[in-house]
N, C-alpha and C. Protein backbone atom coordinates (compact mmCIF):
# COMPACT_ATOMS: atom_id res chain seq x y z
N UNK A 1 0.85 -1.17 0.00
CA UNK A 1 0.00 0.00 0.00
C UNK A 1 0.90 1.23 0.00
N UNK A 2 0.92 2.43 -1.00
CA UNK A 2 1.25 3.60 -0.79
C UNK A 2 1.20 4.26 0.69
N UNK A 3 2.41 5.11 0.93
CA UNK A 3 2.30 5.34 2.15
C UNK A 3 0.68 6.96 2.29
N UNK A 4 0.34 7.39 1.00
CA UNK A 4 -0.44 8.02 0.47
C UNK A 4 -2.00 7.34 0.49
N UNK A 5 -2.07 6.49 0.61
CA UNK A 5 -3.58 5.32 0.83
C UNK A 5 -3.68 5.38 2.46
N UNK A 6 -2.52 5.32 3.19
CA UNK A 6 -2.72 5.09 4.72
C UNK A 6 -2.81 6.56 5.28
N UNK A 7 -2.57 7.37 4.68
CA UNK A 7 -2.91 8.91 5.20
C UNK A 7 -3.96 9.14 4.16
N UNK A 8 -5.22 8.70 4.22
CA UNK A 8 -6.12 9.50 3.08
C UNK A 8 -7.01 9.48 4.02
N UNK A 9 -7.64 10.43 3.18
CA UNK A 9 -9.10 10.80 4.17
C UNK A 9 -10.04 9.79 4.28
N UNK A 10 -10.41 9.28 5.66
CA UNK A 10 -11.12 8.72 6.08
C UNK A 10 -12.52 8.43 5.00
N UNK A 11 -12.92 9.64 4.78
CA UNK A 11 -14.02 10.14 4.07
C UNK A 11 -13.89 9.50 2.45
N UNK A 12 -12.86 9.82 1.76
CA UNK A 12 -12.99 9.33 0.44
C UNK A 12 -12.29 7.99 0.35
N UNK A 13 -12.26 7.11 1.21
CA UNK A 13 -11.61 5.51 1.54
C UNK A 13 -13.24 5.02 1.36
N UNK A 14 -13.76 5.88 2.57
CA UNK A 14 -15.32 4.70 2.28
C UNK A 14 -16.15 5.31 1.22
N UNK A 15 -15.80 6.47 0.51
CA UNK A 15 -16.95 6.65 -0.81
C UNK A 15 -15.88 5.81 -1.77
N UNK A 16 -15.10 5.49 -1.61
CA UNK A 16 -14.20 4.65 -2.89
C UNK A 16 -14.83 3.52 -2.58
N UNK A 17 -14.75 3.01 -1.23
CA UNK A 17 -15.20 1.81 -0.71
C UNK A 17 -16.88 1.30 -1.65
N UNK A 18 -17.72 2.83 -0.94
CA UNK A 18 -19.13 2.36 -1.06
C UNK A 18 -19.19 2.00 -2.88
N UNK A 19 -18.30 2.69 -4.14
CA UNK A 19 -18.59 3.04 -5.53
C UNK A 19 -18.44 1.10 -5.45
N UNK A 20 -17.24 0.74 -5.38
CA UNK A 20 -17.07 -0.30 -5.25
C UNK A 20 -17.72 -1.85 -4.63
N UNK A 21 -18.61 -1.34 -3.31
CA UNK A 21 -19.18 -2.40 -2.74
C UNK A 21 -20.23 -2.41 -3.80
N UNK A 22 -20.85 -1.36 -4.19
CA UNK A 22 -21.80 -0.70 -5.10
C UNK A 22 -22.18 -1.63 -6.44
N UNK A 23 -20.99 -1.76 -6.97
CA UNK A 23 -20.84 -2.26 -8.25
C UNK A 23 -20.96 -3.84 -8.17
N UNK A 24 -20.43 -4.52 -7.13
CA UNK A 24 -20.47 -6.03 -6.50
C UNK A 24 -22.22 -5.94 -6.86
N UNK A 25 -23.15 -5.23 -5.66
CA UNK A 25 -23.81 -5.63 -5.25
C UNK A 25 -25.21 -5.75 -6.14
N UNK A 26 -24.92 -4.02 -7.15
CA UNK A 26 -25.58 -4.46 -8.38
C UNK A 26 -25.90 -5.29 -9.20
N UNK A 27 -24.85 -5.87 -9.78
CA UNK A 27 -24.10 -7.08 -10.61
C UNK A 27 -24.81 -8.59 -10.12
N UNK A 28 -24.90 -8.80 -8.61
CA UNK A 28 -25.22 -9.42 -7.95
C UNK A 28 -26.57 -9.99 -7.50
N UNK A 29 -27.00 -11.03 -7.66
CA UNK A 29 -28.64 -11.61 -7.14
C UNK A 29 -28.75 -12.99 -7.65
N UNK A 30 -30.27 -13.52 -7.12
CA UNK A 30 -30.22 -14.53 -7.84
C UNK A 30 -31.24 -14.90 -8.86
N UNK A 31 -31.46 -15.70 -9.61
CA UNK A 31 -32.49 -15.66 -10.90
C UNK A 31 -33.75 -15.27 -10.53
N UNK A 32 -34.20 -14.73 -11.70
CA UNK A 32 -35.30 -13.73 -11.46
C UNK A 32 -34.92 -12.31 -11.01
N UNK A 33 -33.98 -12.10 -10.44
CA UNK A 33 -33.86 -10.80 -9.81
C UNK A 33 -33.44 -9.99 -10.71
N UNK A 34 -34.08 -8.71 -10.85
CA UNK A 34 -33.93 -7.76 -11.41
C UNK A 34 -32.71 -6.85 -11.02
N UNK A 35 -31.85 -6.40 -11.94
CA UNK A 35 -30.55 -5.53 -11.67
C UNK A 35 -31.26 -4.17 -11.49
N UNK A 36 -30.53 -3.11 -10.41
CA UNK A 36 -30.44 -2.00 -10.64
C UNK A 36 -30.05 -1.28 -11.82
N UNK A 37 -29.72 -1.10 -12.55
CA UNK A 37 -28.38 -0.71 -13.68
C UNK A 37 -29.06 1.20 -13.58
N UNK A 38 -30.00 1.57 -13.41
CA UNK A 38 -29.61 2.95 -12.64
C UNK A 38 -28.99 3.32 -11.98
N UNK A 39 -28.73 2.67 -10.66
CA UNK A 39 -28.12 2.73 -9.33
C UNK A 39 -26.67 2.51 -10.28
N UNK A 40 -26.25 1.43 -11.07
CA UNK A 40 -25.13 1.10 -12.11
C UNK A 40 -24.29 2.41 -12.26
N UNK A 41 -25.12 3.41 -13.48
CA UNK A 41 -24.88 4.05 -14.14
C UNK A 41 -24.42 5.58 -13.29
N UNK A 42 -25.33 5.53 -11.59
CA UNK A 42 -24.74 6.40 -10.88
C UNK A 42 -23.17 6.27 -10.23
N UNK A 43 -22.80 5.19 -10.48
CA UNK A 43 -21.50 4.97 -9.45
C UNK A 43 -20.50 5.02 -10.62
N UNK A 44 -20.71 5.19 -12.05
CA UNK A 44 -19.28 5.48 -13.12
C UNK A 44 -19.26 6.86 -13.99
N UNK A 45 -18.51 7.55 -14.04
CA UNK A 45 -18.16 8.53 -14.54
C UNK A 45 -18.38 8.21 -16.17
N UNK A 46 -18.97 9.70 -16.90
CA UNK A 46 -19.19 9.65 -18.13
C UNK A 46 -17.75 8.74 -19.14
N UNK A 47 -18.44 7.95 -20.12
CA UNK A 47 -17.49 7.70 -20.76
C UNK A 47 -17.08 6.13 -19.96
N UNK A 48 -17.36 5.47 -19.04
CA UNK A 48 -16.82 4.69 -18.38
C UNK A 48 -16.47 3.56 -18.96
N UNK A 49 -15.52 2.52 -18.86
CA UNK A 49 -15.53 1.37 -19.95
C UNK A 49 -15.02 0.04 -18.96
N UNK A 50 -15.47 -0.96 -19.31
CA UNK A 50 -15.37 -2.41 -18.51
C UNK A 50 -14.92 -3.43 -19.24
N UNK A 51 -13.46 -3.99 -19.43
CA UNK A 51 -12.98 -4.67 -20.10
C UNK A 51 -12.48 -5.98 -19.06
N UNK A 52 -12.02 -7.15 -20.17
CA UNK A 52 -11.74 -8.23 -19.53
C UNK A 52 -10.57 -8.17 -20.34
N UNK A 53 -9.56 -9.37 -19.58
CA UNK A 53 -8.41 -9.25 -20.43
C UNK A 53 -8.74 -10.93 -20.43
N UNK A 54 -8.55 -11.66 -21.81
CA UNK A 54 -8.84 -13.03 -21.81
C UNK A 54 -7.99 -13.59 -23.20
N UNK A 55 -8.32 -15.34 -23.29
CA UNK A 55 -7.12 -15.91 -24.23
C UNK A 55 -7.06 -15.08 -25.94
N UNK A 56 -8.07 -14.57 -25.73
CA UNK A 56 -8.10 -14.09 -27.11
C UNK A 56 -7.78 -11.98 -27.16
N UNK A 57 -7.14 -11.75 -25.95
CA UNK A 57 -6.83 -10.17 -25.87
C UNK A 57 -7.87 -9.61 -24.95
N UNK A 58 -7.94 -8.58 -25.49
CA UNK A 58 -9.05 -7.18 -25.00
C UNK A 58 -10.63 -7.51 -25.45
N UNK A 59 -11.24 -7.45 -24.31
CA UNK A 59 -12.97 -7.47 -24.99
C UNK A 59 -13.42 -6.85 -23.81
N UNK A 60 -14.29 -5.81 -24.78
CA UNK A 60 -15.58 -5.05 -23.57
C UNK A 60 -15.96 -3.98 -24.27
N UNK A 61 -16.16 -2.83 -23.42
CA UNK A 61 -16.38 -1.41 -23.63
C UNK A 61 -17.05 -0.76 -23.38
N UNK A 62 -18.01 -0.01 -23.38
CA UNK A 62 -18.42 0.89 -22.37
C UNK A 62 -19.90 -0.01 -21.37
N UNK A 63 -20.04 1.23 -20.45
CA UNK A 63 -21.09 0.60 -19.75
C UNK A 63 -22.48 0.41 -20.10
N UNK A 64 -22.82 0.89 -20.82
CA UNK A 64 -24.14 0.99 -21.38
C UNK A 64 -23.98 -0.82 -22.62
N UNK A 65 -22.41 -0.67 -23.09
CA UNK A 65 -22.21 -2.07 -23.59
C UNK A 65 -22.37 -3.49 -22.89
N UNK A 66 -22.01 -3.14 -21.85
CA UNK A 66 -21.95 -4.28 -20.60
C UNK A 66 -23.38 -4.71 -20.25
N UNK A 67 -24.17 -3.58 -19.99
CA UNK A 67 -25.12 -3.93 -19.69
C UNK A 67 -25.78 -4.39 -20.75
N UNK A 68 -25.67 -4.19 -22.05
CA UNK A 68 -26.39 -4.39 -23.03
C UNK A 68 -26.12 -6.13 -23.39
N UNK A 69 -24.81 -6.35 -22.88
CA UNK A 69 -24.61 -7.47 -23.17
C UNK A 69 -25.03 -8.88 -22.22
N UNK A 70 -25.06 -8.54 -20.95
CA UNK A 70 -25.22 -8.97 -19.59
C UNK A 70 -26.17 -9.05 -18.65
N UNK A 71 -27.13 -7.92 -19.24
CA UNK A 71 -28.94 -7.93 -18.44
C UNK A 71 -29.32 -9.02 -18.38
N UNK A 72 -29.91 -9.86 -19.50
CA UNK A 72 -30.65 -10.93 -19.78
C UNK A 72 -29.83 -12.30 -18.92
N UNK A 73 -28.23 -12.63 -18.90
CA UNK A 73 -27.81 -13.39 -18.06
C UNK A 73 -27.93 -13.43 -16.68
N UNK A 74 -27.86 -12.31 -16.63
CA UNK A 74 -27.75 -12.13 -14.79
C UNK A 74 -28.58 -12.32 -13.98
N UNK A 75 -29.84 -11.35 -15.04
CA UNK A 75 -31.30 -11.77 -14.52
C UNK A 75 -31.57 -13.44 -14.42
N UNK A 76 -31.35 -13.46 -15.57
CA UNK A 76 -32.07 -15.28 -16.17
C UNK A 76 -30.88 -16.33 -15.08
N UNK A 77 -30.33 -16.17 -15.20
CA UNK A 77 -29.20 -17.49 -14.55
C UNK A 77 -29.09 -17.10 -12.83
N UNK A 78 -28.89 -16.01 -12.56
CA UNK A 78 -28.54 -15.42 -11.40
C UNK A 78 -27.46 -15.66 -11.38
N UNK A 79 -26.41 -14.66 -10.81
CA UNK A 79 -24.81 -14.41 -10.50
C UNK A 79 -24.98 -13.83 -9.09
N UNK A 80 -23.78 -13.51 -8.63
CA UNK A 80 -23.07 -14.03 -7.30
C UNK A 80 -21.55 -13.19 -7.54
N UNK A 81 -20.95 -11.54 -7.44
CA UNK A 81 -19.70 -12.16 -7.65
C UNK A 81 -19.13 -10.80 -6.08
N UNK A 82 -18.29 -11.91 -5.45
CA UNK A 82 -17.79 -11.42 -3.78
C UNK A 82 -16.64 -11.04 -3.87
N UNK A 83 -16.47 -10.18 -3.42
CA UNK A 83 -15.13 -9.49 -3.50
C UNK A 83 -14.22 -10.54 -2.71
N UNK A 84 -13.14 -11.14 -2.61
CA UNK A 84 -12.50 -11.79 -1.70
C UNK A 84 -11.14 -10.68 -0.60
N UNK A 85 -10.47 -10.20 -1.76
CA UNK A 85 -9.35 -8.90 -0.76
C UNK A 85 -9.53 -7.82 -1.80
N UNK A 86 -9.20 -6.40 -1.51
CA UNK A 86 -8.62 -5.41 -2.05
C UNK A 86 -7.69 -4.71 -1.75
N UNK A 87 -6.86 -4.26 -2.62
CA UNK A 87 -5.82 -2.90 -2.12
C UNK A 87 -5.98 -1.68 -2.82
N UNK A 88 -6.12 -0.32 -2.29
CA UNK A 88 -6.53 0.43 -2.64
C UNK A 88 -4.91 1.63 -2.44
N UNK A 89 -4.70 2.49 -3.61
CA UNK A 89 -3.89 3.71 -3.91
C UNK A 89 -4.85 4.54 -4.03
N UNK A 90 -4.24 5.55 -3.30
CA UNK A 90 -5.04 6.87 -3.72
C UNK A 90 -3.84 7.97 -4.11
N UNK A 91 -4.10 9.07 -4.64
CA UNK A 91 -3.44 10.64 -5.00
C UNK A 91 -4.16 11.20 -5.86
N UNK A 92 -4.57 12.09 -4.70
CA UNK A 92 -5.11 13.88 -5.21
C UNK A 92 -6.78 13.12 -5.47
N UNK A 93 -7.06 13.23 -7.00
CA UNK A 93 -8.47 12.84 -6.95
C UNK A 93 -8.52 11.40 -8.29
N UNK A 94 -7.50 10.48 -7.93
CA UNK A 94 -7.21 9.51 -8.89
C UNK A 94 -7.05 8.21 -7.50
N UNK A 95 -8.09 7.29 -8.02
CA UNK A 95 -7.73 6.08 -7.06
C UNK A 95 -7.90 5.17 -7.91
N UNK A 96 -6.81 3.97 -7.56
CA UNK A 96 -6.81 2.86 -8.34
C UNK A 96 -7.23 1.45 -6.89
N UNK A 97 -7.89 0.81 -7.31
CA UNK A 97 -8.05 -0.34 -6.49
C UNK A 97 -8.16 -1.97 -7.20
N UNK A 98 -7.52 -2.77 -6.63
CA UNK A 98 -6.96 -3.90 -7.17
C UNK A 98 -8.01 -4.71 -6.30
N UNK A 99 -8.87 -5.24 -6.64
CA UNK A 99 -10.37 -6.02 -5.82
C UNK A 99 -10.49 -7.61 -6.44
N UNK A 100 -9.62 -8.39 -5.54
CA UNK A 100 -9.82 -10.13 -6.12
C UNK A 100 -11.36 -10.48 -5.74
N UNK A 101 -11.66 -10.99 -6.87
CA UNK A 101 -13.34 -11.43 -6.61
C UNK A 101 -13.26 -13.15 -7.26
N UNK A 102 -14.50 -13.34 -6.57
CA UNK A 102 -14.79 -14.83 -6.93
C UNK A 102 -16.72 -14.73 -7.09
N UNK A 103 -16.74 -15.24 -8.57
CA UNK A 103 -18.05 -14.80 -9.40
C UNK A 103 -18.64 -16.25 -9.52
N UNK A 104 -19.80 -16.56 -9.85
CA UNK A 104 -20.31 -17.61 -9.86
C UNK A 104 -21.75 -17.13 -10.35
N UNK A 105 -22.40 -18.16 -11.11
CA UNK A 105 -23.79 -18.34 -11.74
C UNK A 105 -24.37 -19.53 -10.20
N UNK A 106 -25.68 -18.95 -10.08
CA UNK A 106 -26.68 -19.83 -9.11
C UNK A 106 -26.33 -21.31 -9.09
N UNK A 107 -26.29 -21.81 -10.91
CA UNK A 107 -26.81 -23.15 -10.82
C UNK A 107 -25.25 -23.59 -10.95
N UNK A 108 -23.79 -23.19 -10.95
CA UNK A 108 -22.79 -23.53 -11.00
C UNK A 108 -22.33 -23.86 -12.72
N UNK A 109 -23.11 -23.27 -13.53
CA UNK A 109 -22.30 -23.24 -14.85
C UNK A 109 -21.38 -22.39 -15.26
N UNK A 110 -20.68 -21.26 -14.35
CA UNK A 110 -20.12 -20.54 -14.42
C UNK A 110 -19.12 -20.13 -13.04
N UNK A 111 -17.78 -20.34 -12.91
CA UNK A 111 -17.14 -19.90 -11.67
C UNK A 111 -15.56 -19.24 -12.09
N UNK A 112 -15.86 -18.39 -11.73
CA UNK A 112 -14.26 -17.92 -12.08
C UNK A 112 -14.17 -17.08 -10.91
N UNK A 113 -12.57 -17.07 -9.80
CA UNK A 113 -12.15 -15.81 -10.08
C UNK A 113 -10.68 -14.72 -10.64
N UNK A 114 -10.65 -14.25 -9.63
CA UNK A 114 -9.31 -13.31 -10.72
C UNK A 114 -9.82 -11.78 -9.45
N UNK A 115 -9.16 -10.83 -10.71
CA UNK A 115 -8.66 -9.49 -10.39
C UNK A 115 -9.64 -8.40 -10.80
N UNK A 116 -10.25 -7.62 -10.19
CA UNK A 116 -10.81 -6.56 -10.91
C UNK A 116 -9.41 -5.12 -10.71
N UNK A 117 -9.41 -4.50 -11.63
CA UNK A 117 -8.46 -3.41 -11.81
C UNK A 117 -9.52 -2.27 -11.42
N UNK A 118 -10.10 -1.32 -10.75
CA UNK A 118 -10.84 -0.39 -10.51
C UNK A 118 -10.18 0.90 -10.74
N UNK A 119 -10.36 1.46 -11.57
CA UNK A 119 -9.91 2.91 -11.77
C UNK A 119 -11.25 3.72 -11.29
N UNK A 120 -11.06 4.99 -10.30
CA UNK A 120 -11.84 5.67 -9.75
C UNK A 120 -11.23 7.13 -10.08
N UNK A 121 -12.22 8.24 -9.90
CA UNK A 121 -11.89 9.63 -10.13
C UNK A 121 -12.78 10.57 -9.45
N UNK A 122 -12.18 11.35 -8.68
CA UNK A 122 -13.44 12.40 -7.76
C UNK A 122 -13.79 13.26 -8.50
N UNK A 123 -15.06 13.38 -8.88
CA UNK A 123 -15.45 14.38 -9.80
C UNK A 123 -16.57 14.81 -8.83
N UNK A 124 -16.76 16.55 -9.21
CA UNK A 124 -17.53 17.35 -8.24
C UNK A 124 -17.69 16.53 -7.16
N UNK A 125 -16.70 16.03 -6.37
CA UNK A 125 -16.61 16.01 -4.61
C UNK A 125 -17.17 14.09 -4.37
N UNK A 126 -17.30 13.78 -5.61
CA UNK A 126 -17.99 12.21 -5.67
C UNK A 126 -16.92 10.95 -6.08
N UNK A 127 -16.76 10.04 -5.46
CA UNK A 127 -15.91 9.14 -6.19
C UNK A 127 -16.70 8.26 -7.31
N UNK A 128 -16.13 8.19 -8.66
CA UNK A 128 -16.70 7.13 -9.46
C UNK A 128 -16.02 6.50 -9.92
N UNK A 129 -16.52 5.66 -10.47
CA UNK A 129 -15.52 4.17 -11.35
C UNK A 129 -15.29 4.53 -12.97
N UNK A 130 -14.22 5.28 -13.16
CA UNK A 130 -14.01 5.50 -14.57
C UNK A 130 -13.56 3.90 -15.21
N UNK A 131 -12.97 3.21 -14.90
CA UNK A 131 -13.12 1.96 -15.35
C UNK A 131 -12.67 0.67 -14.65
N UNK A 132 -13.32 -0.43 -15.19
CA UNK A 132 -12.71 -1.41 -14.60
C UNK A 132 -12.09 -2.39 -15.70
N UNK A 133 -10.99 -2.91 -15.28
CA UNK A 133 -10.48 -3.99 -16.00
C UNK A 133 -9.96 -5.11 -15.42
N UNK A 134 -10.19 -6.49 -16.17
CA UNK A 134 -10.42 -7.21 -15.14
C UNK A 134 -9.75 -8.74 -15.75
N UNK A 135 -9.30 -9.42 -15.41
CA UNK A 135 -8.69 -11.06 -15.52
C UNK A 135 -9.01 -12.14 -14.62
N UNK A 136 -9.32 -12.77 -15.25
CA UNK A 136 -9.63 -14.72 -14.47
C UNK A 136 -8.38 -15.26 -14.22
N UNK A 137 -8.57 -15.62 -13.04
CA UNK A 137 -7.30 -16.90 -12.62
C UNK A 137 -7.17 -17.54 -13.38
N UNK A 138 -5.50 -17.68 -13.81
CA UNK A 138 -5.76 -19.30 -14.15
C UNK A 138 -4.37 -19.63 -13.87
N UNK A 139 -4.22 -21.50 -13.80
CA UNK A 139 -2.72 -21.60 -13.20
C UNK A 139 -1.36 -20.95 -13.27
N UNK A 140 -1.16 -19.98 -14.47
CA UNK A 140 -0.11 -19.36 -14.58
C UNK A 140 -0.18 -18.08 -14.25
N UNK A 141 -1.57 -17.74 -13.77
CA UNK A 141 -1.79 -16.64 -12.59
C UNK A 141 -2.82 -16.70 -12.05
N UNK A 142 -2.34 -17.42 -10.99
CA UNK A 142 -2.89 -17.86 -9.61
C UNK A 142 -3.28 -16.31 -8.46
N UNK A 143 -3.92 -16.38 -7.98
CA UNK A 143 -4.37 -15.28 -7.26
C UNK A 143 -3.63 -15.12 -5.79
N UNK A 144 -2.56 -14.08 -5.86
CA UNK A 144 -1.76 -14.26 -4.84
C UNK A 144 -2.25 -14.11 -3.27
N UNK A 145 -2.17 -14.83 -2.54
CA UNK A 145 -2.35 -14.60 -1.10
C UNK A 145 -2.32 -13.46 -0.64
N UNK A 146 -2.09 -12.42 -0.93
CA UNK A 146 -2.04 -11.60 -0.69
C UNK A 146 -3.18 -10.55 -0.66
N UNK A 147 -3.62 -11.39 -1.57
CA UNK A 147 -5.51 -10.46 -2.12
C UNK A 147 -6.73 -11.43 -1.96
N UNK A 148 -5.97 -12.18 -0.62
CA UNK A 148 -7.51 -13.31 -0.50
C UNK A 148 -7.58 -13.27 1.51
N UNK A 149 -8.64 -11.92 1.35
CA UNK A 149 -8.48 -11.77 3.26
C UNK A 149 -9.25 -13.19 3.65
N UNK A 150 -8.79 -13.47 4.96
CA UNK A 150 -9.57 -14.30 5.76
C UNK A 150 -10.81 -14.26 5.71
N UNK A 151 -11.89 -15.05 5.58
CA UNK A 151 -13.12 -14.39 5.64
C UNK A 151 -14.04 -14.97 7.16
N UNK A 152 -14.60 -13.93 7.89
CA UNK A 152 -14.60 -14.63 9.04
C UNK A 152 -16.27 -15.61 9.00
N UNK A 153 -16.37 -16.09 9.93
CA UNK A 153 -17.78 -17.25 10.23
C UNK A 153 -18.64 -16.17 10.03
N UNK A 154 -19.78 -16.05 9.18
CA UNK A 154 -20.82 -15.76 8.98
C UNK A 154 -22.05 -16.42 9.79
């Protein structure tokens, strides 16, 4: 962690926090359930874009794409995806946060996890998610211990 993340304001740690829990929780339900994607579209800055990095390169692009591509699954199958650790940089009004998640479909036809890359930006006094970019585990990158907190008894 930057020695700049451990002196930040209290205040813009948990609106970075909330843009972020935000975006999990949207994304998140189980079949049948209807997404926010208003609530979505409030937590990213104009222009925002959501890419994956996968065997075949770069795929994604903006948010209005994501959703366009992803409504009908999320709803229909139901997803699930939990943040496991994050580390968060901050300076001035630019935060980057590194958020290991573990994603899953209801009925188990789908499990991956990996890395979300969170790029954030304070605009008029608000933190948002100018973008995320993001990679799946896989054995030749394994998800380091380092970004998988304990999780305690629920």
């Amino acid at each position: 962690m930057l020695a700049a993340a451990v002196t930040a304001n209290a205040a813009d740690l948990a609106a970075i926090d909330q843009a972020i829990t935000g975006v999990y929780q949207v994304i998140s339900g189980p079949p049948g359930h209807k997404r926010d994607f208003d609530k979505m579209r409030s937590l990213f800055a104009p222009n925002a874009t959501l890419k994956a990095i996968g065997p075949k390169g770069l795929r994604g692009g903006s948010l209005d794409d994501y959703i366009a591509r992803n409504k009908e699954v999320l709803e229909r199958e139901g997803f699930t995806e939990r943040e496991l650790g994050r580390r968060v940089e901050l300076w001035g009004n630019l935060a980057t946060a590194w958020s290991s998640y573990d994603g899953r479909t209801a009925n188990g036809s789908f499990h991956e996890r990996g890395i979300n890359s969170f790029q954030l930006v304070k605009v008029d006094g608000k933190w948002l998610v100018a973008s995320i970019l993001w990679q799946e585990e896989t054995p030749a990158f394994p998800l380091p211990n380092t970004m998988i907190r304990k999780q305690s008894a629920r």
